[in-house]
N, C-alpha and C. Protein backbone atom coordinates (compact mmCIF):
# COMPACT_ATOMS: atom_id res chain seq x y z
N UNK A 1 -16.41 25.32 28.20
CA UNK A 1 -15.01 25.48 27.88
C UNK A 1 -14.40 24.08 27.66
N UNK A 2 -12.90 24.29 26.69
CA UNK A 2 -12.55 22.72 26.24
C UNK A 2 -11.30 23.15 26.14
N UNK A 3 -10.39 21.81 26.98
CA UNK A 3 -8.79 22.45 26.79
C UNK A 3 -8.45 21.12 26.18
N UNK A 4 -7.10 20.94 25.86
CA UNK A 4 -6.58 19.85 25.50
C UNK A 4 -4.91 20.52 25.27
N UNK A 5 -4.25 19.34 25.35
CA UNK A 5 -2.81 20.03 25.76
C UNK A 5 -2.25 18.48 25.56
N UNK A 6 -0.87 18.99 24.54
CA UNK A 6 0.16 17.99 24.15
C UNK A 6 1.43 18.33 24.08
N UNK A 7 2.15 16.94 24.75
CA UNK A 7 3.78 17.65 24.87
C UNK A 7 4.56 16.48 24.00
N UNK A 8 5.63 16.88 23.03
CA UNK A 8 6.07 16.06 22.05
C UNK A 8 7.86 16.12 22.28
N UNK A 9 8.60 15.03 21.83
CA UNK A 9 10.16 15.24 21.83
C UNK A 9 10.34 15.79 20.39
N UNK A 10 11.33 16.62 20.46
CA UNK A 10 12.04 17.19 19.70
C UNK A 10 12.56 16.22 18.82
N UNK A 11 12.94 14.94 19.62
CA UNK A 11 14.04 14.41 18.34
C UNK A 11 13.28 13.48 17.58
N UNK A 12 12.05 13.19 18.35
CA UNK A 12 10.90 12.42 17.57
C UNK A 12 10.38 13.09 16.24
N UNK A 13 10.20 14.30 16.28
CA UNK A 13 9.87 15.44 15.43
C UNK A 13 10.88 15.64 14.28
N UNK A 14 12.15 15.58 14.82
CA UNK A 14 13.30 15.52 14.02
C UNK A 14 13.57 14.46 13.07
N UNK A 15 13.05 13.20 13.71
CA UNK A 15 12.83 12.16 12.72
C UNK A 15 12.07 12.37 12.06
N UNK A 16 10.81 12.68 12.28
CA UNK A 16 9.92 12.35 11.31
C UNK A 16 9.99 12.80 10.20
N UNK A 17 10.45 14.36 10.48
CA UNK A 17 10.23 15.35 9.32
C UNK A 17 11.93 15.39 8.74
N UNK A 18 12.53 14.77 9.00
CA UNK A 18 14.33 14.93 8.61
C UNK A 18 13.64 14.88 7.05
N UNK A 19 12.98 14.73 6.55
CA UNK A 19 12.53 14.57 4.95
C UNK A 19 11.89 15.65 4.95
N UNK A 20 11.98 16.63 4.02
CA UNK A 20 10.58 17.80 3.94
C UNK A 20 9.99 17.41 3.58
N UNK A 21 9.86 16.24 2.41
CA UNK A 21 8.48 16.19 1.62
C UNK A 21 8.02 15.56 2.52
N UNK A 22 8.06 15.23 3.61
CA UNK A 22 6.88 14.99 5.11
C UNK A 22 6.35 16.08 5.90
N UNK A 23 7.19 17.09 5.32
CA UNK A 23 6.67 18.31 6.29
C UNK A 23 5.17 19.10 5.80
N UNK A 24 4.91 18.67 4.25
CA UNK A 24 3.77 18.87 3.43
C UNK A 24 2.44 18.37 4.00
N UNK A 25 2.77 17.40 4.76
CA UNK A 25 1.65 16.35 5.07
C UNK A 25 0.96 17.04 6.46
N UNK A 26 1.66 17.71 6.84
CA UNK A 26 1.31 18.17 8.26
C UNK A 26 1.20 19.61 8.82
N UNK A 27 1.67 20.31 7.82
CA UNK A 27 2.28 21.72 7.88
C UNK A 27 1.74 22.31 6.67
N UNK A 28 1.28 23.76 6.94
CA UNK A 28 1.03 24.61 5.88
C UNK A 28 2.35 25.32 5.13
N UNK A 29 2.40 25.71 3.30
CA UNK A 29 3.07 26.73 3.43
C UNK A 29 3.71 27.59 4.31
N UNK A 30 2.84 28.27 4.93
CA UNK A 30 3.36 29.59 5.54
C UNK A 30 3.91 28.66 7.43
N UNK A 31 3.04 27.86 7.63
CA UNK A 31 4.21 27.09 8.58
C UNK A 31 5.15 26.85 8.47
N UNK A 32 5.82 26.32 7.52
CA UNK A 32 7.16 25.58 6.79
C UNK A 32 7.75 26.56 6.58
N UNK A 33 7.10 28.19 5.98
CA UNK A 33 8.16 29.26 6.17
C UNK A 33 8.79 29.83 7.32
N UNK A 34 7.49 30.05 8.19
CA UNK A 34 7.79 30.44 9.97
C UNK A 34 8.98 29.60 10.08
N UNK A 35 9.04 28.27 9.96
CA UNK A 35 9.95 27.52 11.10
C UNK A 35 10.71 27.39 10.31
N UNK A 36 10.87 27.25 8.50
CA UNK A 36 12.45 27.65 8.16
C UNK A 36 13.50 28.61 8.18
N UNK A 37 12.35 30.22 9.19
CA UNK A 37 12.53 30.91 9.21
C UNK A 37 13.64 31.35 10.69
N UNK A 38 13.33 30.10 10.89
CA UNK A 38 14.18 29.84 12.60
C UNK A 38 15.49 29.47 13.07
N UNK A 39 16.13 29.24 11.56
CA UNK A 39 17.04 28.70 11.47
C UNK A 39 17.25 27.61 12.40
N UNK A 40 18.51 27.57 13.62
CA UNK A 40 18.87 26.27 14.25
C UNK A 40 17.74 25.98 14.46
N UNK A 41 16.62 26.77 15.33
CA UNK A 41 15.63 26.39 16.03
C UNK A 41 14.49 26.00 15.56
N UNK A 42 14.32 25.61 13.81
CA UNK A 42 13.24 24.53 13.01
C UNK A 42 13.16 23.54 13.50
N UNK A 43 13.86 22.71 14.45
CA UNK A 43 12.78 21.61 14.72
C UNK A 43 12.31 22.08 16.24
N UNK A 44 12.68 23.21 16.79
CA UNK A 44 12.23 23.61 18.21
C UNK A 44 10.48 24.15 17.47
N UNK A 45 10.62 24.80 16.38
CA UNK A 45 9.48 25.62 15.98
C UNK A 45 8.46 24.67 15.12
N UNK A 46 9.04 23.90 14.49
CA UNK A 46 7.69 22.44 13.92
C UNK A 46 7.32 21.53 15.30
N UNK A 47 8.39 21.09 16.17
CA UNK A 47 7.59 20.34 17.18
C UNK A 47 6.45 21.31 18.34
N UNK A 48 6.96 22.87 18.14
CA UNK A 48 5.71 23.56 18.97
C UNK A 48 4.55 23.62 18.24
N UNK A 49 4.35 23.55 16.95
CA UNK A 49 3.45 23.57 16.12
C UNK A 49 2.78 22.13 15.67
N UNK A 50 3.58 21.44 15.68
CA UNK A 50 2.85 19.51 15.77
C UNK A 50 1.73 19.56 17.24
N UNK A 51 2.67 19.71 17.81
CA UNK A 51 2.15 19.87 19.50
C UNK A 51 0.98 20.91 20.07
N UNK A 52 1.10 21.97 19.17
CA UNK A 52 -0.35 22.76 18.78
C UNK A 52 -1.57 22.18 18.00
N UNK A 53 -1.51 21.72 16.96
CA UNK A 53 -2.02 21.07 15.85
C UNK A 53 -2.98 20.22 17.09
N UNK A 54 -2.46 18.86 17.83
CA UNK A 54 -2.39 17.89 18.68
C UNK A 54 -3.57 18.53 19.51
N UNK A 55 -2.92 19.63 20.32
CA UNK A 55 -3.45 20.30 21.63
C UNK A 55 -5.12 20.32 21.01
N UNK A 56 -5.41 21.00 19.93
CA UNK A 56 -6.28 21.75 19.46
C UNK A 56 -7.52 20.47 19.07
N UNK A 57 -7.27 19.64 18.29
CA UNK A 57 -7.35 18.69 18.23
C UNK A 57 -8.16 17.69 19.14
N UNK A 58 -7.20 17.58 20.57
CA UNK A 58 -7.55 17.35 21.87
C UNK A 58 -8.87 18.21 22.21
N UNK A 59 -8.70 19.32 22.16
CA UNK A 59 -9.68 20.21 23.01
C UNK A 59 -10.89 20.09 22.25
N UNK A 60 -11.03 19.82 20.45
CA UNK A 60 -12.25 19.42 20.20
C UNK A 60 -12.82 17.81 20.43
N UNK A 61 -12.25 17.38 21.61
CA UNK A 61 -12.74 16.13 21.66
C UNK A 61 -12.47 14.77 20.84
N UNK A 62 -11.79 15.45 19.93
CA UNK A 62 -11.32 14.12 19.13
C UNK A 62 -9.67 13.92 18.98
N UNK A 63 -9.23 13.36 18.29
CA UNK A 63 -7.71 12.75 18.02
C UNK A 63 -7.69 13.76 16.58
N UNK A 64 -6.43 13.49 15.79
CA UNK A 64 -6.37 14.00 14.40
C UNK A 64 -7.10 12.98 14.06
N UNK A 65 -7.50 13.21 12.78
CA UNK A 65 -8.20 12.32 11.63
C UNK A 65 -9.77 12.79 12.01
N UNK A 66 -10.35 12.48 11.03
CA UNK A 66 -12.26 12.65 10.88
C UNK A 66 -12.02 14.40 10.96
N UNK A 67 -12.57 14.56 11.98
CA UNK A 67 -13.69 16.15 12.26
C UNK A 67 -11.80 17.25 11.85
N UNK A 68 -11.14 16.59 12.79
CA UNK A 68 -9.24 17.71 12.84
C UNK A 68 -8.41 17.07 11.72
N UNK A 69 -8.02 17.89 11.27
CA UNK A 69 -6.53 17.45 10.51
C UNK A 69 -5.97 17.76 10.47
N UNK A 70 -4.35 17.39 10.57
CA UNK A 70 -3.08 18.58 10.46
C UNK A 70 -3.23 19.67 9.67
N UNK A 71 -3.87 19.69 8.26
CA UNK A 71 -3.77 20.79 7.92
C UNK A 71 -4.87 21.98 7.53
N UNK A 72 -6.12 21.12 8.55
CA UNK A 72 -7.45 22.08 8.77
C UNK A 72 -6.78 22.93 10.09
N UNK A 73 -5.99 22.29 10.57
CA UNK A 73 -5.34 23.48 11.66
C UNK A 73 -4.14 24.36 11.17
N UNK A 74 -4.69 25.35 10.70
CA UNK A 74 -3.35 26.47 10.65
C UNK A 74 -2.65 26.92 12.16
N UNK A 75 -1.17 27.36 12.40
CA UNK A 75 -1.06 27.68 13.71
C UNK A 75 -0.57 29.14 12.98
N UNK A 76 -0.62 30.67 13.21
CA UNK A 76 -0.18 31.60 12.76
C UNK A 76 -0.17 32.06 13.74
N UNK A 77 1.61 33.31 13.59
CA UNK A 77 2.24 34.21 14.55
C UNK A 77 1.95 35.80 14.34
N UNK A 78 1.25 35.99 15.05
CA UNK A 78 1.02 37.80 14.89
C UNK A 78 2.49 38.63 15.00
N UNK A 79 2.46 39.52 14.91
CA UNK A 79 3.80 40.41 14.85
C UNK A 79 4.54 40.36 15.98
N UNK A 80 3.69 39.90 17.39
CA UNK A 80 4.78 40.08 18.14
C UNK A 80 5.23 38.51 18.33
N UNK A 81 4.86 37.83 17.72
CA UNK A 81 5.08 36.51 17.37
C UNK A 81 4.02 35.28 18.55
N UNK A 82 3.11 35.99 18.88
CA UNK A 82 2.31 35.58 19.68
C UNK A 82 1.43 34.15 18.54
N UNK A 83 0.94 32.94 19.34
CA UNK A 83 0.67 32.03 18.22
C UNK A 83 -0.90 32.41 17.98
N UNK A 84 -1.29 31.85 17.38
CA UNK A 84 -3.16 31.81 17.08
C UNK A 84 -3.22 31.08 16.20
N UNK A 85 -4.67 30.39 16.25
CA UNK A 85 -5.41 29.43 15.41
C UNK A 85 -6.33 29.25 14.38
N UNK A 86 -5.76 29.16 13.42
CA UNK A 86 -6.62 29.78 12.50
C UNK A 86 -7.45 28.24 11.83
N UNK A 87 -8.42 28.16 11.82
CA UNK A 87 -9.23 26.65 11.04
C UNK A 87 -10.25 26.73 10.23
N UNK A 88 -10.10 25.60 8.81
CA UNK A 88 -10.41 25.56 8.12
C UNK A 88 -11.14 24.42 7.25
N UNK A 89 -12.24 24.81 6.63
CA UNK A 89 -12.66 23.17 6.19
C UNK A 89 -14.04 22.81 7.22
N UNK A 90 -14.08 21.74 7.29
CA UNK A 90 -14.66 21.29 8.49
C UNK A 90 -14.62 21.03 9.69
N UNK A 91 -12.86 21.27 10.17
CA UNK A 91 -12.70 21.48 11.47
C UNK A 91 -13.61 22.94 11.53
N UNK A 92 -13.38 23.80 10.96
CA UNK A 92 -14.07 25.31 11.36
C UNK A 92 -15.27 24.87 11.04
N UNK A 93 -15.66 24.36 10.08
CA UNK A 93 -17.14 24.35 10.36
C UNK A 93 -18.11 23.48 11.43
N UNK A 94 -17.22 22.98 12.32
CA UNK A 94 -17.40 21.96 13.21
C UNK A 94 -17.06 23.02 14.82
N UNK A 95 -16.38 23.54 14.45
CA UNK A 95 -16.51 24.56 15.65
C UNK A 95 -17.23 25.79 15.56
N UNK A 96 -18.02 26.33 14.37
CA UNK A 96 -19.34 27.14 14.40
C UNK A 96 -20.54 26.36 14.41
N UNK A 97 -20.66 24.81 14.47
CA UNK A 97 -21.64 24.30 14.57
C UNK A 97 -21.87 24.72 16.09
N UNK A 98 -21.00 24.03 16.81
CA UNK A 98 -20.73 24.12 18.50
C UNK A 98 -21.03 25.26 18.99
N UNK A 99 -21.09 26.13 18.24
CA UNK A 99 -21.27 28.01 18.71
C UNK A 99 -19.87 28.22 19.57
N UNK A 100 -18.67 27.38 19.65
CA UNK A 100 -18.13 28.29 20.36
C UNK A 100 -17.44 29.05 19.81
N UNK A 101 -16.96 30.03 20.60
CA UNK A 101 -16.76 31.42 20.05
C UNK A 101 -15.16 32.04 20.13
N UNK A 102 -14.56 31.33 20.82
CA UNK A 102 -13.04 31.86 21.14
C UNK A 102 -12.33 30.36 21.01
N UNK A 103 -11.25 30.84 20.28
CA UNK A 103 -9.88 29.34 20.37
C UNK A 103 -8.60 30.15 20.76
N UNK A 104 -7.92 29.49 21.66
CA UNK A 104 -6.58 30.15 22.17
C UNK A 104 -5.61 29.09 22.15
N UNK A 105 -3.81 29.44 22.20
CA UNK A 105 -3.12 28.35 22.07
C UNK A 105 -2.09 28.77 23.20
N UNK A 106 -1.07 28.22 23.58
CA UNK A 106 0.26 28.81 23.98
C UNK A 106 0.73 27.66 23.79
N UNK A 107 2.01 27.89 23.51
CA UNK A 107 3.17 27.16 22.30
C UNK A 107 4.36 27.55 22.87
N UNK A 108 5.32 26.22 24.22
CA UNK A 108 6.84 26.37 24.39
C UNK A 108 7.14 25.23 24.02
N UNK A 109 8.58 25.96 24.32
CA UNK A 109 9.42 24.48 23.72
C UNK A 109 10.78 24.79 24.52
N UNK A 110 11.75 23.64 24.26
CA UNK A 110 13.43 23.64 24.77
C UNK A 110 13.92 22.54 23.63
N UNK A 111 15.10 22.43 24.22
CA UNK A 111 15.77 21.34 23.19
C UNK A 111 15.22 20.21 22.95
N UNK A 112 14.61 19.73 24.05
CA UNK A 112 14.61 18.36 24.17
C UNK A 112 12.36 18.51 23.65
N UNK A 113 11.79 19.31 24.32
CA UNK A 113 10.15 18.79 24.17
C UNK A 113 9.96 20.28 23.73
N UNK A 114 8.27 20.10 23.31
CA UNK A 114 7.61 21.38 23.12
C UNK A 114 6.32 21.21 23.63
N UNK A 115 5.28 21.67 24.15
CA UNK A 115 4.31 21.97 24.56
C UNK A 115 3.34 22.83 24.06
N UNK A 116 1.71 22.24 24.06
CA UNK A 116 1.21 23.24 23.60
C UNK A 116 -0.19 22.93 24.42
N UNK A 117 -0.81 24.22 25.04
CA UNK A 117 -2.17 23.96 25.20
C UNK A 117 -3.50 24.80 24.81
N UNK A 118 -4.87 24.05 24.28
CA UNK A 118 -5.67 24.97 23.71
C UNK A 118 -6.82 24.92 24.38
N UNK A 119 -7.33 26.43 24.35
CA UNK A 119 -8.35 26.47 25.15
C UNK A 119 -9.75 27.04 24.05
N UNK A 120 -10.73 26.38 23.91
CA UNK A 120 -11.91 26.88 23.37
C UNK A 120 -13.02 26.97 24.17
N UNK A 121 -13.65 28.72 24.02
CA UNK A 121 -14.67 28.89 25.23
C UNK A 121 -16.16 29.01 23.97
C-alpha cells in the first residue's frame, strides 16, 4: 500500500490560476467544468483538485513531472459527487506496471486550505 497526502492555500491557488489560460496547464476540460460549476466555491473546488493531483502523485513515489503529470491525473465526481481517479498515459501505465490494483482519493477543503489524500493498494 502507498499513501501520499497534500494540503494547499486557497489564496495561493487563487493566484495562480486568477488567469484561466493557466487553468489549461493543470486541469482537464471536464475539471474546469466541475469547478466552474461551483460558482463562489471555484477556487475551494480547483485547490481540492491541485491538492488531489499532488496527493496522488505523492503516493506514486514521485513529485509531478517524469512518471505524474497534472494532466495524466484526471480527478472525476460520481453522482453523488464522491471524487475518483481516473489516469492516463504513462502515469496509468506506470501503475499497471506495479500491479497495483485500487487508487482512492478524499478531497476537503474550507476557505482558507484544501486537502487531499491518496491511497493505492
Amino acid at each position: 500500500m502507498k499513501i501520499g497526502t497534500d494540503i494547499v492555500s486557497t489564496l495561493r491557488i487563487e493566484k495562480v490560476f486568477s488567469k484561466n489560460e493557466r487553468l489549461e496547464k493543470c486541469f482537464s476540460k471536464d475539471e474546469i467544468e466541475y469547478c466552474e460549476s461551483k460558482g463562489e466555491n471555484k477556487i475551494q473546488s480547483l485547490s481540492g483538485l491541485f491538492a488531489g493531483k499532488e496527493a496522488v502523485s505523492k503516493a506514486f513515489g514521485f513529485g509531478i513531472g517524469g512518471v505524474v503529470s497534472f494532466l495524466s491525473v484526471n480527478i472525476v465526481h460520481d453522482e453523488n459527487g464522491s471524487p475518483h481517479v481516473k489516469l492516463l498515459g504513462k502515469t496509468k501505465d506506470f501503475f499497471d506496471k506495479n500491479n497495483w490494483k485500487e487508487i482512492e482519493i478524499s478531497i476537503s477543503h474550507c476557505n482558507e486550505f484544501a486537502i487531499a489524500t491518496c491511497i493505492i493498494v
